[in-house]
Protein backbone atom coordinates (compact mmCIF):
# COMPACT_ATOMS: atom_id res chain seq x y z
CA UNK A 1 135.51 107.24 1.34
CA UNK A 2 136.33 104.57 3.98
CA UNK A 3 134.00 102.43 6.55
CA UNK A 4 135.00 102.45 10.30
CA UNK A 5 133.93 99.90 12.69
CA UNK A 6 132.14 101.39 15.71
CA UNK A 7 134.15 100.29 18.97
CA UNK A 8 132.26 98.28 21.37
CA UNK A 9 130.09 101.04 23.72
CA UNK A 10 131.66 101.07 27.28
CA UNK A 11 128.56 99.85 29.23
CA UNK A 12 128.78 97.19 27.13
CA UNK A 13 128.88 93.80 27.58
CA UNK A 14 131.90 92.39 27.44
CA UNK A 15 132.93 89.32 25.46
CA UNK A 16 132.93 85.95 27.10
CA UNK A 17 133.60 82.58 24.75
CA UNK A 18 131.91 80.51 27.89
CA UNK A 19 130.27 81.83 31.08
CA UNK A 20 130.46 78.05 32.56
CA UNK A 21 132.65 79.90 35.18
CA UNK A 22 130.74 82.65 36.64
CA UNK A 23 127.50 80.23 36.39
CA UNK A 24 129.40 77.74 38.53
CA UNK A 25 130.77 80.03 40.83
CA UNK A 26 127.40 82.39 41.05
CA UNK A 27 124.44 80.42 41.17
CA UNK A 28 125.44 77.85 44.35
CA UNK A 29 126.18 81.07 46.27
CA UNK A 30 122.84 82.27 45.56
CA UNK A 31 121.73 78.99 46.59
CA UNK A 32 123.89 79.45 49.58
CA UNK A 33 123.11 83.08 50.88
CA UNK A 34 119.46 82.28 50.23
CA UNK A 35 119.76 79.12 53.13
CA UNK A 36 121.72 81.48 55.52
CA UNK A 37 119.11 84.38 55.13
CA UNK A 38 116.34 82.42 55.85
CA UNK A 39 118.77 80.93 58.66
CA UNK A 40 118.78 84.34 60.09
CA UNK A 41 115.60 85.53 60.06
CA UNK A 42 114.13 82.31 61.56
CA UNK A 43 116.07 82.75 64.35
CA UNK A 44 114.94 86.38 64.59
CA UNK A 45 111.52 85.65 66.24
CA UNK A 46 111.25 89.06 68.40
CA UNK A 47 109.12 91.24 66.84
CA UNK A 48 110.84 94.95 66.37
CA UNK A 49 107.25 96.50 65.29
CA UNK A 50 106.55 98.28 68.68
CA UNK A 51 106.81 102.23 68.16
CA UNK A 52 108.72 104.69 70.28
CA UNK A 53 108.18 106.73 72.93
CA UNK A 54 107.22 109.27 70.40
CA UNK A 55 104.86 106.79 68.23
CA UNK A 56 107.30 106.33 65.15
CA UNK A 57 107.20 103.08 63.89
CA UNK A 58 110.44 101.28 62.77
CA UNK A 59 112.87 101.45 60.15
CA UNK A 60 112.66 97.68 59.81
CA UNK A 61 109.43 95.93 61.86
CA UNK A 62 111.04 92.54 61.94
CA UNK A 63 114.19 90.97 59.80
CA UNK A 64 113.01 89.64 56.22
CA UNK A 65 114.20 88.51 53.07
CA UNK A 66 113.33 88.33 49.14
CA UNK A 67 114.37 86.49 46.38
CA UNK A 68 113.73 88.06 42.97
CA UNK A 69 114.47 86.10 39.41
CA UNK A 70 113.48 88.52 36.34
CA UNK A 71 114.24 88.61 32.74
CA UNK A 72 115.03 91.66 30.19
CA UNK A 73 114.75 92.55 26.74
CA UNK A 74 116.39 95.62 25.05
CA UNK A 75 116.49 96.61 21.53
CA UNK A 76 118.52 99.31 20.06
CA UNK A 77 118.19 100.60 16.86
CA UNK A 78 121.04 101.25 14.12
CA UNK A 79 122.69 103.97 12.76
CA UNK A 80 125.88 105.91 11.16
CA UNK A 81 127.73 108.91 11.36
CA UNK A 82 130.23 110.45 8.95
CA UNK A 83 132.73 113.14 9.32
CA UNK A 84 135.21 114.31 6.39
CA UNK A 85 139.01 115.47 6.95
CA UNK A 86 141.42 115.99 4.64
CA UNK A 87 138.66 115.73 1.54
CA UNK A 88 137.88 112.11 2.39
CA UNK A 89 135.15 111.20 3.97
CA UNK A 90 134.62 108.52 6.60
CA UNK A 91 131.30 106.89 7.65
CA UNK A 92 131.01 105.11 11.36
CA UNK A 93 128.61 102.40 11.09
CA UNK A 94 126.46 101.43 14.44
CA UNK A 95 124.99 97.93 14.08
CA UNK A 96 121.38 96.85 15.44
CA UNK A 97 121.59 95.62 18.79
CA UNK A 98 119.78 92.90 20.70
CA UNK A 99 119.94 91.84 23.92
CA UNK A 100 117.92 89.21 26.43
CA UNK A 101 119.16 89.23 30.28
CA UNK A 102 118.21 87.22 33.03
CA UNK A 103 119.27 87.95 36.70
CA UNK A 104 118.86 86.26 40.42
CA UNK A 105 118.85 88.11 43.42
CA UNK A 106 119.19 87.53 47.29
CA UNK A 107 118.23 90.47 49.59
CA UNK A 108 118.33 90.05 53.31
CA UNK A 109 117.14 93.33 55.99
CA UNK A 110 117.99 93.66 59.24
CA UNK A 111 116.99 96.41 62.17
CA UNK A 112 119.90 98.67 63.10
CA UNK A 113 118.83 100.76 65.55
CA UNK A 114 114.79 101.96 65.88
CA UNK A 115 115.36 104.52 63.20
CA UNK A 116 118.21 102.37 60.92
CA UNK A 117 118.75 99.01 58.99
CA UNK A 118 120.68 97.29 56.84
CA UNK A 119 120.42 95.75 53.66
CA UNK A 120 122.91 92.62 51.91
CA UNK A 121 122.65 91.23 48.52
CA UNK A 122 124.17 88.59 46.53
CA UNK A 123 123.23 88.23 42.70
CA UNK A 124 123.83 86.68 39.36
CA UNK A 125 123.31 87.94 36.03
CA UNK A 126 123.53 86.44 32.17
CA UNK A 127 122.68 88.43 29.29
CA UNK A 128 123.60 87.23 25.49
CA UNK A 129 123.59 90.11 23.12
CA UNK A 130 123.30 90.16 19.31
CA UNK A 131 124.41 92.53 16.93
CA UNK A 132 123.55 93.05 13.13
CA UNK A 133 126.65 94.54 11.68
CA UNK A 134 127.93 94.56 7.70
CA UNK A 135 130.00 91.60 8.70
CA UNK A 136 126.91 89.83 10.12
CA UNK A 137 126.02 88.75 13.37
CA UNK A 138 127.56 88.67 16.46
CA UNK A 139 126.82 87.14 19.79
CA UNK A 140 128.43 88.04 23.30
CA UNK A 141 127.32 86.60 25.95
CA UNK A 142 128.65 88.39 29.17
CA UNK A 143 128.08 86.33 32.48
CA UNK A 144 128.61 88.35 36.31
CA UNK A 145 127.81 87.87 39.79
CA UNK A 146 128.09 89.98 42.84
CA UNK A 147 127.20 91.60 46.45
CA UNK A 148 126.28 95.19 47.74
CA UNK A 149 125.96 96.24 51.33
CA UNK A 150 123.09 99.17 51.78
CA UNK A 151 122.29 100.96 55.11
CA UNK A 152 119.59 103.24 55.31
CA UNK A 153 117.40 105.65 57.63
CA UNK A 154 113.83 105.31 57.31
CA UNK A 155 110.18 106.19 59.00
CA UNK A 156 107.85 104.04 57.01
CA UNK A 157 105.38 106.99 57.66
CA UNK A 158 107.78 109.60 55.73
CA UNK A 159 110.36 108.44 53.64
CA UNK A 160 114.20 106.99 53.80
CA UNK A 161 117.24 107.46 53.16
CA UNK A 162 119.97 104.90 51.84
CA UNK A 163 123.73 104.60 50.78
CA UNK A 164 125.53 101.85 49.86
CA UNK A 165 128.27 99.96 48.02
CA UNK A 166 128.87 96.91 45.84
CA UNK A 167 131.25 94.67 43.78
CA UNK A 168 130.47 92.57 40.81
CA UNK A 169 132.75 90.56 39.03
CA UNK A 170 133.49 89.29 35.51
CA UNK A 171 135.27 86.24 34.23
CA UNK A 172 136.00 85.33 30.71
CA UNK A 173 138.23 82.02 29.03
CA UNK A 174 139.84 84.65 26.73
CA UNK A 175 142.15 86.52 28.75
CA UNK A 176 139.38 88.41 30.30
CA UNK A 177 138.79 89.65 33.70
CA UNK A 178 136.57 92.44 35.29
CA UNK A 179 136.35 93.87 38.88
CA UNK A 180 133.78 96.66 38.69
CA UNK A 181 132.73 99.01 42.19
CA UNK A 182 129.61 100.79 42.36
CA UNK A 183 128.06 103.16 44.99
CA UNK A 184 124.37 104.61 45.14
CA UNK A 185 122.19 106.86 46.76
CA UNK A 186 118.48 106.93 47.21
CA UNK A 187 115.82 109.44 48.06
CA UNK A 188 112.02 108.18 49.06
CA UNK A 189 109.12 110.66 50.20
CA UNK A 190 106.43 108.83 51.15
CA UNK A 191 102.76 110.63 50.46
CA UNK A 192 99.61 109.66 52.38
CA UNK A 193 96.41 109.20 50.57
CA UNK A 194 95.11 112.49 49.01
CA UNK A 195 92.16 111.24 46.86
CA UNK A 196 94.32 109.02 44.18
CA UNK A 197 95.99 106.68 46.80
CA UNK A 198 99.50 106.98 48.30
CA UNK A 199 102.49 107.78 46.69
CA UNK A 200 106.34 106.59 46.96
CA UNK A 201 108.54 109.56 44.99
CA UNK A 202 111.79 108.64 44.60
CA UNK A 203 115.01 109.73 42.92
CA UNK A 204 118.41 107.33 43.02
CA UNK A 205 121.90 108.18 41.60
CA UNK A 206 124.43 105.23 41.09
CA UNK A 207 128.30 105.17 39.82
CA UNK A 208 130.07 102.05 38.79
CA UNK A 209 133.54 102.05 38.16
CA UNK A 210 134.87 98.87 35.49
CA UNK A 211 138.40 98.24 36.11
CA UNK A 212 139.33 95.79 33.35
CA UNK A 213 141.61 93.18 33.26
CA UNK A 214 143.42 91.12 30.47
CA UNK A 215 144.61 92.08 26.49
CA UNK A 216 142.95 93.01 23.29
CA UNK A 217 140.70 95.29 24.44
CA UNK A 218 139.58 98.34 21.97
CA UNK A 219 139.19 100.79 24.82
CA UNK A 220 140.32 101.87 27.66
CA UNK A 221 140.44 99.64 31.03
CA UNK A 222 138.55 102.20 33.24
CA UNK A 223 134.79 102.50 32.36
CA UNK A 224 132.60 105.20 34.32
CA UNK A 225 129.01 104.55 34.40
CA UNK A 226 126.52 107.47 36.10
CA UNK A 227 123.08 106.93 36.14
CA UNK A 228 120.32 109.52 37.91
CA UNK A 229 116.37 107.89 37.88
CA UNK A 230 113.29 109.23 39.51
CA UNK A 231 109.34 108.86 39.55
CA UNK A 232 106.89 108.24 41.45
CA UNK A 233 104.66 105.02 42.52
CA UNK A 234 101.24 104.94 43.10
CA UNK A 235 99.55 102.71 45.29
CA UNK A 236 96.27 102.02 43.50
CA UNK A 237 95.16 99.36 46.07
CA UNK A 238 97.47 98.31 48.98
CA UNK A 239 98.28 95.48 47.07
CA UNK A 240 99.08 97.09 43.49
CA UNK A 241 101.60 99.83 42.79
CA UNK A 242 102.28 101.17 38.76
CA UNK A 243 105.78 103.42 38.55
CA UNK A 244 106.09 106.09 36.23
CA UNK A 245 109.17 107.90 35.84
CA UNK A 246 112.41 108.57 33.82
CA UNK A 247 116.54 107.80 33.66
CA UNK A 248 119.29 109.24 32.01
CA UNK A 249 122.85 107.27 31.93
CA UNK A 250 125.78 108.56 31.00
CA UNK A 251 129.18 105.44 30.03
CA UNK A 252 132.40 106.72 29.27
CA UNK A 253 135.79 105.79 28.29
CA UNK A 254 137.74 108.13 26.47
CA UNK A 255 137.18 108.74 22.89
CA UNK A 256 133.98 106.87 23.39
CA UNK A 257 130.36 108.21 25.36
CA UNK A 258 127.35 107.00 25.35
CA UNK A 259 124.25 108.72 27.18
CA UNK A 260 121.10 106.99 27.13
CA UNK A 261 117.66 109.22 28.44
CA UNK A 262 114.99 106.71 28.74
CA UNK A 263 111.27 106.61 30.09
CA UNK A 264 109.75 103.58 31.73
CA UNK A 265 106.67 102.20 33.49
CA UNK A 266 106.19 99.39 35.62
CA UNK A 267 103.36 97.64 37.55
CA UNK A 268 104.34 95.76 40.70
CA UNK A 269 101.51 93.36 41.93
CA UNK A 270 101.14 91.10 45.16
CA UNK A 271 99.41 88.04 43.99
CA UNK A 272 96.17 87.05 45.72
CA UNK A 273 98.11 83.73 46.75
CA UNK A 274 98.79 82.09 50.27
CA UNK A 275 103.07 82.69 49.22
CA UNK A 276 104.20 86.44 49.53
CA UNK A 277 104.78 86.45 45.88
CA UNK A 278 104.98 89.68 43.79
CA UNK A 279 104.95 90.20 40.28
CA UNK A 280 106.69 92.93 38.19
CA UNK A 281 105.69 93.83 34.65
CA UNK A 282 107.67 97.28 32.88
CA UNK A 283 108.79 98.96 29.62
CA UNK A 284 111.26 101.41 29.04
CA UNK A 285 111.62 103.20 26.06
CA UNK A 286 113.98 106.74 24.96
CA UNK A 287 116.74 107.59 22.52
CA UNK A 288 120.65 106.63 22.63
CA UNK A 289 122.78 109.14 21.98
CA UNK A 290 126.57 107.48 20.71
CA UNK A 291 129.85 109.44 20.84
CA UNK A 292 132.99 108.25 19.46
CA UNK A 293 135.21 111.14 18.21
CA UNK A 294 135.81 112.33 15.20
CA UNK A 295 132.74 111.74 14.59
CA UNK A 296 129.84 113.53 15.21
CA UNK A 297 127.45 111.56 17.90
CA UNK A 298 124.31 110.53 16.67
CA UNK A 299 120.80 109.19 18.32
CA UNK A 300 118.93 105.69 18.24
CA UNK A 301 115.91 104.78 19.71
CA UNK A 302 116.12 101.86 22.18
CA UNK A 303 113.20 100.28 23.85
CA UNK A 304 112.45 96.96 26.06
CA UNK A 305 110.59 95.00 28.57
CA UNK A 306 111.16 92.91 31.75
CA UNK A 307 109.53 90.66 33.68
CA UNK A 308 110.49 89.53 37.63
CA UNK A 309 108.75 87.36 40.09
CA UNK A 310 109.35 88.01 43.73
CA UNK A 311 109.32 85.63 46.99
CA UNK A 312 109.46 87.54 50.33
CA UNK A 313 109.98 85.83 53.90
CA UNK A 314 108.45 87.43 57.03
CA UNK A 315 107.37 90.40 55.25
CA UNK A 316 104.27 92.24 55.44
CA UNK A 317 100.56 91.53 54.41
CA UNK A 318 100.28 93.55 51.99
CA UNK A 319 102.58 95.62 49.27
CA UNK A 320 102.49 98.80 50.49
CA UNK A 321 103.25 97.68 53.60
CA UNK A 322 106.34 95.29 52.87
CA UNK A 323 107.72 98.33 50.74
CA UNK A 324 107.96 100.56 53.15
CA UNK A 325 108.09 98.89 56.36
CA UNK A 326 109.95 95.77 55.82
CA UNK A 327 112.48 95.70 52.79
């Protein structure tokens, strides 16, 4: 009987000795975008809120912008699979997993046309992960930044409709480089008030594509991620919205899957404050299923928490209304 080392799962993090690069490079461009989207929408001072001819309101009442900082924490459990060939029998060996995030993000809106609008975003993101293997600990700490372009058709009385694109990029000291391209779509009906206060349902697919870069790598350079979510969000007050709802997220790279089918909730709460500040509280929680072949996959629960804080400029009084109206 013989041990084998689980390879590292594709949606994984990838190893970085020292993220002094992307922090460098990242954060002053946050910094930057932020100054030129609040550039922009200053000199934006018409008001776009007027309705049509027809009395639809606008995709986008007036250009705005948000910055959002938030932090993660994910736990995944461990666990081993064995498969026999031959007579002998082989045991894969999953160590506990760990991992604390943080990410900053820039998101500036713009009116297209009465019934359109754009969205651009710049962020960074640093998460260090920690795994409990037989050979004891190890840390990766996996540093990116990025943009994504979204344009979307929307009545803030219905619903909208959005596509969009992105690129994020990873650097690492050890011969490492990452380009990865993503696309999305997203679905939102919005209900009126029928007793229990209005409702945002919503479902949202997104691909990413990881085109890796560089040498010693125990899997393949091209990395598909798919991930379909949906829920709903009730509005329990105009001010106050909790999101119930579900994910499933499939990461592949050939021999080695990984589908994760998760559950989460989140509150998102305007603050009673003079500043448009928001503040988002969630959980997730479901079962990872890990492929690698021969063996036979096996399940582990993961679970976690986040926290964000969000700053909005020229957005609307109230939640609800900067939701649907305004981002």
């Amino acid at each position: 009987m013989h041990e084998v080392r689980a390879q590292r799962t594709p949606p994984s993090r990838v190893r970085l000795d020292r993220v002094g690069l992307t922090h460098r490079l990242s954060f002053p461009a946050i910094l930057l975008i932020s100054t030129i989207c609040i550039f922009v929408v200053d000199l934006a001072h018409a008001d776009t809120s007027d309705r049509d001819i027809e009395g639809r309101r606008p995709a986008v009442a007036r250009p705005n912008a948000r910055v959002s900082v938030s932090g993660e924490y994910t736990h995944t459990d461990s666990t081993k699979a064995t498969t026999q060939s031959g007579g002998a029998t082989s045991t894969l060996r999953i160590g506990e997993l760990e991992t604390k995030s943080g990410r900053a993000e820039i998101v500036g809106t713009l009116p297209l046309t009465h019934s359109t609008g754009a969205r651009g975003k710049l962020r960074g993101h640093f998460s260090s992960q920690s795994e409990d293997g037989r050979s004891g600990n190890q840390d990766i700490d996996t540093g990116a930044y990025g943009a994504a372009a979204e344009f979307f058709l929307r009545d803030p009385e219905l619903g909208s409709f959005t596509l969009g694109g992105s690129y994020d990029r990873l650097d690492g000291d050890d011969d490492f480089d990452a380009n990865a391209f993503g696309g999305v779509a997203d679905l939102r009906i919005f209900f009126p008030d029928m007793g229990s206060g209005e409702v945002d349902w919503f479902i949202r697919f997104d691909y990413e594509r990881r085109e890796v870069e560089g040498t010693g790598r125990p899997f393949d350079p091209r990395i598909d991620t798919y991930q379909v979510s949906g829920g709903a969000g009730w509005y329990l007050t105009d001010n106050f919205q909790f999101l119930l709802g579900g994910s499933w997220t499939r990461a592949e790279n050939s021999p080695i899957s990984r589908e994760d089918s998760e559950g989460f909730a989140t509150v998102r709460w305007r603050l009673p404050t003079a500043l448009s500040l928001e503040l988002s509280l969630g959980g997730t929680a479901g079962v990872s299923e890990y492929k690698q072949s021969p063996f036979p996959s096996d399940d582990r629960l993961i679970y976690g928490g986040h926290v964000g804080v969000t700053y909005r400029f020229r957005s609307g009084a109230t939640l609800i209304e900067s939701i649907r109206a305004f981002d």
